[in-house]
PDB file of N, CA and C in Angstrom:
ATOM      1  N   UNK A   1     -13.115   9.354  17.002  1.00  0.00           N
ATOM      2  CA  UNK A   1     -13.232   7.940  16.721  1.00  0.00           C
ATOM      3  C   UNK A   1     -11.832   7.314  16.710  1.00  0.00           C
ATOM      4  N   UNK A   2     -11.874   6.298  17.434  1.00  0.00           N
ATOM      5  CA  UNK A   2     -10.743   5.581  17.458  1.00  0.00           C
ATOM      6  C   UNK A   2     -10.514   4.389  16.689  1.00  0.00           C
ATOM      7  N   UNK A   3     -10.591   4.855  15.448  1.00  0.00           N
ATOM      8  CA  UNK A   3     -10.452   3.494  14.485  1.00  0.00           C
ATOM      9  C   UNK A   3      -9.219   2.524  13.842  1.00  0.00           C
ATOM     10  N   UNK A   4      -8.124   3.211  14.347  1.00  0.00           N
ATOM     11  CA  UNK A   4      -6.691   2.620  14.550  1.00  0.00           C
ATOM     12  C   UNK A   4      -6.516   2.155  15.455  1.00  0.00           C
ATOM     13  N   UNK A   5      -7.085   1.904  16.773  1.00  0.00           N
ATOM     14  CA  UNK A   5      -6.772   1.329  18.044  1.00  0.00           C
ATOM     15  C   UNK A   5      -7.606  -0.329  17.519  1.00  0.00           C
ATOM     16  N   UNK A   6      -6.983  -1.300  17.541  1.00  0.00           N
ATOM     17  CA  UNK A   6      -7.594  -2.557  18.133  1.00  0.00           C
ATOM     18  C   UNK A   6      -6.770  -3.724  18.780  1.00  0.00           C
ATOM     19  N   UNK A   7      -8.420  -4.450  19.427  1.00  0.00           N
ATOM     20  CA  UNK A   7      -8.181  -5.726  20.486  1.00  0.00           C
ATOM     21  C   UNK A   7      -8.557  -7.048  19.803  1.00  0.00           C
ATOM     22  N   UNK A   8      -7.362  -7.674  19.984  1.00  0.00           N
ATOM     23  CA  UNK A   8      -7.931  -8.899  19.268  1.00  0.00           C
ATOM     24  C   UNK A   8      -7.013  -9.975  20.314  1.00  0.00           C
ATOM     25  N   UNK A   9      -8.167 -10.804  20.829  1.00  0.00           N
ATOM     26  CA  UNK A   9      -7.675 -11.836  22.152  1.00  0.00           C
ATOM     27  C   UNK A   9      -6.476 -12.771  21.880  1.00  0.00           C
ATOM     28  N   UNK A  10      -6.667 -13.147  20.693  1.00  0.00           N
ATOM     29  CA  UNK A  10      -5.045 -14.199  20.448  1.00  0.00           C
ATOM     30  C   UNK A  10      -3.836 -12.659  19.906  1.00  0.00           C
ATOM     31  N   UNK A  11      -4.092 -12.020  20.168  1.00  0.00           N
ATOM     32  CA  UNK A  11      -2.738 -10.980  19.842  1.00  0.00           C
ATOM     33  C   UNK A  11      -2.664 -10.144  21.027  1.00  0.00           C
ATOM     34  N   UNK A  12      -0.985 -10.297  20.966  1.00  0.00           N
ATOM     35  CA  UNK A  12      -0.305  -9.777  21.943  1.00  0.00           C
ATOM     36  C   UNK A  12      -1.545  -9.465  22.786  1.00  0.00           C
ATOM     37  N   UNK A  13      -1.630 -10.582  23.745  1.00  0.00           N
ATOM     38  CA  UNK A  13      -2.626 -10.712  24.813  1.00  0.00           C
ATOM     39  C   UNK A  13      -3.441  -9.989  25.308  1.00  0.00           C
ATOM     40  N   UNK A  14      -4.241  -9.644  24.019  1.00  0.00           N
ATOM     41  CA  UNK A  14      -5.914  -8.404  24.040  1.00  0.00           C
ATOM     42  C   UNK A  14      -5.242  -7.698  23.993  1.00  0.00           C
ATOM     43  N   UNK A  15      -3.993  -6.803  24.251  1.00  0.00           N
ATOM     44  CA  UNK A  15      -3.657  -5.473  24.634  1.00  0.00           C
ATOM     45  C   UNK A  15      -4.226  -4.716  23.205  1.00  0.00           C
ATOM     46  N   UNK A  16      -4.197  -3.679  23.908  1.00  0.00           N
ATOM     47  CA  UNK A  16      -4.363  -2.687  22.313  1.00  0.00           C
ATOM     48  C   UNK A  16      -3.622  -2.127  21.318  1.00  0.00           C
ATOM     49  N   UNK A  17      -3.764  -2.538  20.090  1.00  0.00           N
ATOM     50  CA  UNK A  17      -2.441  -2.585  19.320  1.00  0.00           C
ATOM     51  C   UNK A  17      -3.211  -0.730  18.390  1.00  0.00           C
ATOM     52  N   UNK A  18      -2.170  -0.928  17.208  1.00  0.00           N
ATOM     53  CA  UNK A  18      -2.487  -0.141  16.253  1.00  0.00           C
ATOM     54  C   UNK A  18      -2.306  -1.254  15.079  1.00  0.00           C
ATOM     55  N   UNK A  19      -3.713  -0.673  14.455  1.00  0.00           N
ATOM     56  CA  UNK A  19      -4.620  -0.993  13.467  1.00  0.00           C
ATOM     57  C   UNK A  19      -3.970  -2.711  13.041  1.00  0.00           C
ATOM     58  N   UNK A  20      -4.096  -3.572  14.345  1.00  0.00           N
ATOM     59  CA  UNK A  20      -4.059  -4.889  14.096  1.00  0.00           C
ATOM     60  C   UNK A  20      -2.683  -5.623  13.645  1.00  0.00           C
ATOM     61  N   UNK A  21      -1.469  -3.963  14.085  1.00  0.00           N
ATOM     62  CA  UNK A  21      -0.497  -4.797  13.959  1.00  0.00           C
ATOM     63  C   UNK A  21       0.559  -5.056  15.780  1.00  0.00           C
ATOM     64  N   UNK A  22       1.272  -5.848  15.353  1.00  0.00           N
ATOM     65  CA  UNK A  22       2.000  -6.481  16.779  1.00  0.00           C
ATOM     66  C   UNK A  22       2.568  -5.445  17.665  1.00  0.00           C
ATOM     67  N   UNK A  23       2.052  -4.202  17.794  1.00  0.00           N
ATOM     68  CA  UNK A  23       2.566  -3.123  18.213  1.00  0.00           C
ATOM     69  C   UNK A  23       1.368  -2.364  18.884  1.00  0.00           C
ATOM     70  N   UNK A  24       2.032  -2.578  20.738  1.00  0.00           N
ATOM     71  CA  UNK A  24       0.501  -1.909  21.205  1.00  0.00           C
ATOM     72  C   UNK A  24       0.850  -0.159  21.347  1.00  0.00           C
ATOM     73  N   UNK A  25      -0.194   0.076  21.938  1.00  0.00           N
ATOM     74  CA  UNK A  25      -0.706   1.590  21.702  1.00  0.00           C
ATOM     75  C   UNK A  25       0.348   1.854  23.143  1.00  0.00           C
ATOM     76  N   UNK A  26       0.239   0.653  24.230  1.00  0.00           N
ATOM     77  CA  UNK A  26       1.451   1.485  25.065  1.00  0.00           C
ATOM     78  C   UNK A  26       2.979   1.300  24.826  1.00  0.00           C
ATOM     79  N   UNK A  27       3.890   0.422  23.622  1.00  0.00           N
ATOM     80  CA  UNK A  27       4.392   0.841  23.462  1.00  0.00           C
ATOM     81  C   UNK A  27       5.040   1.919  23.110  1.00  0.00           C
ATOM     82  N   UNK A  28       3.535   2.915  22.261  1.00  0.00           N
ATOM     83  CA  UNK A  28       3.848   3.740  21.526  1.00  0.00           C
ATOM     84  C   UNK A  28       3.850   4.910  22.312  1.00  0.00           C
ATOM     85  N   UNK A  29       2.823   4.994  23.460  1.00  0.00           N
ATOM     86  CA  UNK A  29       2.929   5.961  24.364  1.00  0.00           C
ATOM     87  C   UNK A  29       3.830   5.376  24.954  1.00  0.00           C
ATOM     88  N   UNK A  30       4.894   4.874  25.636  1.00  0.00           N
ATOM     89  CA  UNK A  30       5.989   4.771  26.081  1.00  0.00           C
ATOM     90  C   UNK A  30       7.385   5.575  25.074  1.00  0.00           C
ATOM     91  N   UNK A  31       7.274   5.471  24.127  1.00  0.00           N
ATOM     92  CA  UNK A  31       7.911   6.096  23.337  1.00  0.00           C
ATOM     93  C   UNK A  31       8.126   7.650  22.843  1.00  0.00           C
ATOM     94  N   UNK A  32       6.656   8.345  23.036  1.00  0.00           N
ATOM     95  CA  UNK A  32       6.512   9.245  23.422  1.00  0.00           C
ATOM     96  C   UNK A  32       7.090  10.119  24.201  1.00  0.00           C
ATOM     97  N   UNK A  33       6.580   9.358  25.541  1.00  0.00           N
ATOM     98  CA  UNK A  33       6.556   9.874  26.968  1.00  0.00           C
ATOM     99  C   UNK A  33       8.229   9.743  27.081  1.00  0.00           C
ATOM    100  N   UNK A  34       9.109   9.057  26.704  1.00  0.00           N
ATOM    101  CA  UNK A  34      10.369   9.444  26.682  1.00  0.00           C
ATOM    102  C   UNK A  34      11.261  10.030  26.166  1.00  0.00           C
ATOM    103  N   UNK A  35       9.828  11.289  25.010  1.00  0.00           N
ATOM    104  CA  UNK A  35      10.632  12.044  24.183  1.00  0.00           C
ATOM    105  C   UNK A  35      11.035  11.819  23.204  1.00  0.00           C
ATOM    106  N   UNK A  36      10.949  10.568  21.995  1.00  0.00           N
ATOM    107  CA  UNK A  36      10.586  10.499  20.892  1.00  0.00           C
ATOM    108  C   UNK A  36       9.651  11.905  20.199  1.00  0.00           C
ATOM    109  N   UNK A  37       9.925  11.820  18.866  1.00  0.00           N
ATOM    110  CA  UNK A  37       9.461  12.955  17.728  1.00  0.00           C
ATOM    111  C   UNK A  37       8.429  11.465  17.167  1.00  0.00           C
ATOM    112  N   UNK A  38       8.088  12.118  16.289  1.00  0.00           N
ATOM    113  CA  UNK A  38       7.276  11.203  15.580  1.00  0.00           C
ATOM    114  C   UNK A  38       7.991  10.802  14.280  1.00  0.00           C
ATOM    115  N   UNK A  39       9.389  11.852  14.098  1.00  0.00           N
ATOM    116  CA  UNK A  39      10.223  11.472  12.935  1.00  0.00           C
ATOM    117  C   UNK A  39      10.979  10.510  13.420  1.00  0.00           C
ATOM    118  N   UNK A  40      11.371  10.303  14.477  1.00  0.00           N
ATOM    119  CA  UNK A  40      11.880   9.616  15.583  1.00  0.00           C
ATOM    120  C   UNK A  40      11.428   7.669  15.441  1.00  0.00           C
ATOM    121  N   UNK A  41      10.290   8.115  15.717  1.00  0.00           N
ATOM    122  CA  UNK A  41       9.780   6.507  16.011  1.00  0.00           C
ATOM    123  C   UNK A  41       9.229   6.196  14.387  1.00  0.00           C
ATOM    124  N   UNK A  42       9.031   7.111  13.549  1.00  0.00           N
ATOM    125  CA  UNK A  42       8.875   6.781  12.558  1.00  0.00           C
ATOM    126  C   UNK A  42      10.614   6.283  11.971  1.00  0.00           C
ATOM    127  N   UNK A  43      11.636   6.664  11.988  1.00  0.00           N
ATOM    128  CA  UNK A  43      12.740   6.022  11.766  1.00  0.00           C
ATOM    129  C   UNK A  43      12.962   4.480  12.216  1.00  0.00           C
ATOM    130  N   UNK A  44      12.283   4.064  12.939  1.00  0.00           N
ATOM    131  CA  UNK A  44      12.821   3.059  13.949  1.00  0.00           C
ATOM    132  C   UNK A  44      11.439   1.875  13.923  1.00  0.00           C
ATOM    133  N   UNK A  45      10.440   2.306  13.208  1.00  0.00           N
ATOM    134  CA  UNK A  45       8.868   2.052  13.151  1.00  0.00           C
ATOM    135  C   UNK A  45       8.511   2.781  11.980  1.00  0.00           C
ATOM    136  N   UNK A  46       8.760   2.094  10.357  1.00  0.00           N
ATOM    137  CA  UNK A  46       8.548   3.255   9.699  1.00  0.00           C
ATOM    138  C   UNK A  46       6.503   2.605   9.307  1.00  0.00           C
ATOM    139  N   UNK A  47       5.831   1.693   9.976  1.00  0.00           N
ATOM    140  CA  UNK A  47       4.776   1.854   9.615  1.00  0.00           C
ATOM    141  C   UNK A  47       3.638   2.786  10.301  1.00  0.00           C
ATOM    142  N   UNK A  48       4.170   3.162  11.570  1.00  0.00           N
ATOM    143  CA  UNK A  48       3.924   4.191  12.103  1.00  0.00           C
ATOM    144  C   UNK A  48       3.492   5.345  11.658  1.00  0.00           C
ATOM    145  N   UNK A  49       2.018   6.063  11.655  1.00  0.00           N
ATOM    146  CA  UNK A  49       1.680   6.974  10.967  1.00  0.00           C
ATOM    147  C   UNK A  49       1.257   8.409  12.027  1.00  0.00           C
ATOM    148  N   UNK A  50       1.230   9.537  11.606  1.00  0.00           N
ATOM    149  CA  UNK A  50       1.230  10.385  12.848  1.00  0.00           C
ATOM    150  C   UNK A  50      -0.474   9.978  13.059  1.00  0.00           C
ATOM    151  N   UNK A  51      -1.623   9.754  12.742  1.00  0.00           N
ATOM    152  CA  UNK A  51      -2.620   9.303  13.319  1.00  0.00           C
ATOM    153  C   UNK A  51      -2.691   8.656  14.101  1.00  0.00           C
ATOM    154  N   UNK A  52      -1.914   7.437  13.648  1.00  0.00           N
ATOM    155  CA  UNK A  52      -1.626   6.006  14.710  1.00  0.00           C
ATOM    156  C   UNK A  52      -1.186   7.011  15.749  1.00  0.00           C
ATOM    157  N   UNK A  53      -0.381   7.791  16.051  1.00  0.00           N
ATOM    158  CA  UNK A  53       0.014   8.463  17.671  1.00  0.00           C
ATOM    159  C   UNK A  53      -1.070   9.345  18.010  1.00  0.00           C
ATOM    160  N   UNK A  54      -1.658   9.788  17.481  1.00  0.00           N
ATOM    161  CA  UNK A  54      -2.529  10.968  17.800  1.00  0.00           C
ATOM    162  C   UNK A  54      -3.733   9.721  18.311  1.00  0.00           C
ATOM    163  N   UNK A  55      -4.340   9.121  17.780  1.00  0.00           N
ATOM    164  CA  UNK A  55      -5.286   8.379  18.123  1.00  0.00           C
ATOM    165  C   UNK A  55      -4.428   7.491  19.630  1.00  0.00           C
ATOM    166  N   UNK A  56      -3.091   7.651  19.632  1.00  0.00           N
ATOM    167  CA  UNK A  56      -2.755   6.119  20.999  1.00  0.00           C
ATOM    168  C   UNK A  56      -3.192   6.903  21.779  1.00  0.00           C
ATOM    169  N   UNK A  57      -2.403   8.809  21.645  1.00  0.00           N
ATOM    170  CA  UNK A  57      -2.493   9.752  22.999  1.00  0.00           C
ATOM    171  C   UNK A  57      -4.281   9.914  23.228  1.00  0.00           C
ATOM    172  N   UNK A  58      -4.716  10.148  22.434  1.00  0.00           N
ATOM    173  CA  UNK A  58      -6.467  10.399  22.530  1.00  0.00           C
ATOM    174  C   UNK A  58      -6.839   8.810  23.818  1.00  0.00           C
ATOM    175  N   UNK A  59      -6.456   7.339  23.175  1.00  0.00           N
ATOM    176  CA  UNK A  59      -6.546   6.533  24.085  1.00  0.00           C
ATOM    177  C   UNK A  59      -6.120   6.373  25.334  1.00  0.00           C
ATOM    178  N   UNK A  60      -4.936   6.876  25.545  1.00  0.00           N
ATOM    179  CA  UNK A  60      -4.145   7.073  26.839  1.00  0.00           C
ATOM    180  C   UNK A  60      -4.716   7.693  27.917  1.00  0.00           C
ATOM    181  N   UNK A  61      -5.556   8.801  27.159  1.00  0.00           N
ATOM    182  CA  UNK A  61      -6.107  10.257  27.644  1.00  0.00           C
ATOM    183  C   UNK A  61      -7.480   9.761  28.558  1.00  0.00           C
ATOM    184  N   UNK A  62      -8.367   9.095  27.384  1.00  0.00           N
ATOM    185  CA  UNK A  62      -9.681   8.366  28.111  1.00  0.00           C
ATOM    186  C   UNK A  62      -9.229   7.363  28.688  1.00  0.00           C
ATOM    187  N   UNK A  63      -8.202   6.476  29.072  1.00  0.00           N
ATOM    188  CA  UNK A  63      -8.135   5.077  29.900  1.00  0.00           C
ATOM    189  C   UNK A  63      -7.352   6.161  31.073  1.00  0.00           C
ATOM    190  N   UNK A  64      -6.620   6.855  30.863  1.00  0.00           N
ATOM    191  CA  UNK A  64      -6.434   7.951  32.574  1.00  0.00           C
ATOM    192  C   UNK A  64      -7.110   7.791  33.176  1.00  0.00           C
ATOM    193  N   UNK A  65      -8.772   8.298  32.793  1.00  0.00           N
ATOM    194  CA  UNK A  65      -9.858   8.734  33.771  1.00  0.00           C
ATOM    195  C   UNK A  65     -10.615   7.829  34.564  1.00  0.00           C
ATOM    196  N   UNK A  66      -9.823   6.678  33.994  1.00  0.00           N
ATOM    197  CA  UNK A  66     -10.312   5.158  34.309  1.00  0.00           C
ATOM    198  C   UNK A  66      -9.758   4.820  35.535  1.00  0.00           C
ATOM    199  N   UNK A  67      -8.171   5.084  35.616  1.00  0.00           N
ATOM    200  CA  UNK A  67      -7.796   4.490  36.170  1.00  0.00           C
ATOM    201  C   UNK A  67      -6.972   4.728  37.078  1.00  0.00           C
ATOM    202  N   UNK A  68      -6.758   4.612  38.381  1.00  0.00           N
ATOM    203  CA  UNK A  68      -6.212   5.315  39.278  1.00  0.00           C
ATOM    204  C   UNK A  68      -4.322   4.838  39.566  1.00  0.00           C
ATOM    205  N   UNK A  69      -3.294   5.654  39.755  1.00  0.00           N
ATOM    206  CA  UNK A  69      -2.145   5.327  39.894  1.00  0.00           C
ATOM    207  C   UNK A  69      -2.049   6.586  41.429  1.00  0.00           C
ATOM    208  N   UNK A  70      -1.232   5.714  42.297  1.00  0.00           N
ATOM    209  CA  UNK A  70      -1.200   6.518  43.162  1.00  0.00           C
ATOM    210  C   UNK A  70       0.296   7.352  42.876  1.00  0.00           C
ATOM    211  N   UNK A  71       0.832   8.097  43.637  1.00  0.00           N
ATOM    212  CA  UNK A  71       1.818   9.444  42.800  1.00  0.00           C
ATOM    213  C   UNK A  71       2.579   9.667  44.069  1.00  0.00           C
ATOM    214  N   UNK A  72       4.003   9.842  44.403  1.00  0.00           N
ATOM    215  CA  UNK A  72       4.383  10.301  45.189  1.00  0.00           C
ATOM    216  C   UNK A  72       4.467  11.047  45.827  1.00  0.00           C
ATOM    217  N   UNK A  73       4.337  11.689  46.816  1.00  0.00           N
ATOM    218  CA  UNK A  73       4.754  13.075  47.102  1.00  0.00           C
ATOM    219  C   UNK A  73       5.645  13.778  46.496  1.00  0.00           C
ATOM    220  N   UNK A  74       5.691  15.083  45.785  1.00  0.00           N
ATOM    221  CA  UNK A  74       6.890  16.355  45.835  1.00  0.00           C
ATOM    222  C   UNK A  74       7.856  16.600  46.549  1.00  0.00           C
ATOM    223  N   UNK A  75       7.597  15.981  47.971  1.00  0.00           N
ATOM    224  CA  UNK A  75       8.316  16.729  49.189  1.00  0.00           C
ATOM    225  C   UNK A  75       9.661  16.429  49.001  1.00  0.00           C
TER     226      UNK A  75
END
């Protein structure tokens, strides 16, 4: 259950925040994904809770399957 994720249309433009504050779920996976700790973004974001991340990555995870990004080649 994703009960820390919400959308609310006059905030930060529908995107999906955590738990209704001005902070969306892809900032937070952006933060992540560049190798942030969670002691990390909790320094810098101390309302940040390790749920709030565990629930963004769980969201990240199901909007993937959604959605297609095309990928470069290796070569």
């Amino acid at each position: 259950m994703l009960d820390r994720i919400t959308v609310e249309p006059g905030k930060m433009e529908g995107r999906p925040c955590i738990r209704g504050l001005r902070f969306t779920v892809a900032q937070l996976i952006r933060l992540a994904a560049a190798g942030w700790t969670l002691e990390q973004i909790q320094r810098e974001y101390a309302f940040v809770e390790a749920e709030d991340l565990r629930q963004a990555l769980l969201y990240a995870a199901a909007t993937s399957e959604v959605t297609m990004m095309p990928l470069r080649d290796s070569a």
